[in-house]
Protein backbone atom coordinates (compact mmCIF):
# COMPACT_ATOMS: atom_id res chain seq x y z
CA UNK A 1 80.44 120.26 -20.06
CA UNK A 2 80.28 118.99 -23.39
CA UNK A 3 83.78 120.31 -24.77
CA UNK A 4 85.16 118.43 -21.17
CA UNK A 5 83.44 115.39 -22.69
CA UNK A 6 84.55 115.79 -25.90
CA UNK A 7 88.74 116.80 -24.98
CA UNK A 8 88.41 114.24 -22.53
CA UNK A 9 87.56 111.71 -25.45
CA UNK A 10 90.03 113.04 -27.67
CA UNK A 11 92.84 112.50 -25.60
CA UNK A 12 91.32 109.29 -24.91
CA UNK A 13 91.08 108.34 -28.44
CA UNK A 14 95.14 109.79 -28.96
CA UNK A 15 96.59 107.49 -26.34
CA UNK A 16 94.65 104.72 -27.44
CA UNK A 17 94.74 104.35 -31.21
CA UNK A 18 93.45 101.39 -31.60
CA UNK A 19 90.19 101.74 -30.40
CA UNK A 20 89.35 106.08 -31.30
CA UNK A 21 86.86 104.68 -33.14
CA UNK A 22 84.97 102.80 -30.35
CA UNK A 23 85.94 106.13 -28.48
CA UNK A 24 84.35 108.36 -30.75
CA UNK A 25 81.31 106.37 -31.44
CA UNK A 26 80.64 106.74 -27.04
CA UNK A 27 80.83 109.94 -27.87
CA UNK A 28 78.25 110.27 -30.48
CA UNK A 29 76.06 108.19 -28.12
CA UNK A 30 76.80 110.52 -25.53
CA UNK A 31 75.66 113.96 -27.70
CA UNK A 32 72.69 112.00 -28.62
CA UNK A 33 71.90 111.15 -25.79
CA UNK A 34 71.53 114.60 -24.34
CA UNK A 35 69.47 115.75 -26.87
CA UNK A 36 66.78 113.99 -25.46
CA UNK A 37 65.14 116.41 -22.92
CA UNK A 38 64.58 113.95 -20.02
CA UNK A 39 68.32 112.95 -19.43
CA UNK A 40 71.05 114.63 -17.17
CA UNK A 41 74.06 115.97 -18.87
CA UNK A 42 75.91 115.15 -16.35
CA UNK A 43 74.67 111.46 -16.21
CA UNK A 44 75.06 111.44 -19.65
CA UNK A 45 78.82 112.34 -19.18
CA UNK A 46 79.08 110.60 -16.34
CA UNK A 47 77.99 107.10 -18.46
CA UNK A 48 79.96 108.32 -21.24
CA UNK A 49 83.76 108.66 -19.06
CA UNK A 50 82.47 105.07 -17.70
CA UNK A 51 81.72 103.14 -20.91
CA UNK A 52 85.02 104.86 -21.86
CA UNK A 53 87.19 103.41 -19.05
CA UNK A 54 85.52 100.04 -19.59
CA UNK A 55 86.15 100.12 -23.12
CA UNK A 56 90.16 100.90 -22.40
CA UNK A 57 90.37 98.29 -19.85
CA UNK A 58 88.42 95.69 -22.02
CA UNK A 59 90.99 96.82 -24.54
CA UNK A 60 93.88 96.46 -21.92
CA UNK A 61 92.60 93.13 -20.94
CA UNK A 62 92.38 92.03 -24.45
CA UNK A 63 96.20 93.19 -24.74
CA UNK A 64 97.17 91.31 -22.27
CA UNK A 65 95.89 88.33 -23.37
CA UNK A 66 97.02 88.76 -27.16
CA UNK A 67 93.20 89.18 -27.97
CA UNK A 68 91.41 91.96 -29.65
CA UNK A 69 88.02 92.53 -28.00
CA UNK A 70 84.90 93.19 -30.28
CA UNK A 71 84.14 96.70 -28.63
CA UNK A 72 81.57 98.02 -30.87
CA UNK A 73 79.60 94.60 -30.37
CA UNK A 74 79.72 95.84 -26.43
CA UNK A 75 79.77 99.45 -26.49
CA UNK A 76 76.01 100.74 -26.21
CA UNK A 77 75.43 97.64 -23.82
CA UNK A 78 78.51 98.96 -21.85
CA UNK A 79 76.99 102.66 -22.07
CA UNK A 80 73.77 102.26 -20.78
CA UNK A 81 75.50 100.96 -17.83
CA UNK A 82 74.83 97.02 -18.01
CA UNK A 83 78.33 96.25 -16.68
């Protein structure tokens, strides 16, 4: 499950130069997160491919508008599933 996480990211992160970083750092959050014996993996990933569609159609929405959005200000708010 993890490398489907992670190739999922990295394509993610190819398509969307802009914001890999952002990307990446959900990620991270994500393999820390499942460290922590008392969490799901799949939750995890589950929360992980949703704070990563939210961050591309923040991004998207941010496009649109000629406006960069401040994703790392939002992204472990957006990962823990507040949105």
């Amino acid at each position: 499950m993890v490398n489907k996480v992670k190739d999922y990211v990295e394509e993610m992160a190819k398509n969307y130069p802009d914001i890999a970083e952002a990307l990446l750092d959900c990620y991270e959050l994500f393999l820390s997160e499942i460290d922590d014996e008392y969490n799901s993996m799949q939750h995890e990933a589950d929360l992980c491919y949703s704070a990563i569609d939210e961050i591309i159609a923040e991004y998207l929405e941010g496009y649109k508008k000629g406006l960069r959005p401040l994703l790392k200000k939002n992204l472990a708010f957006i990962y823990k599933g507040n949105l």
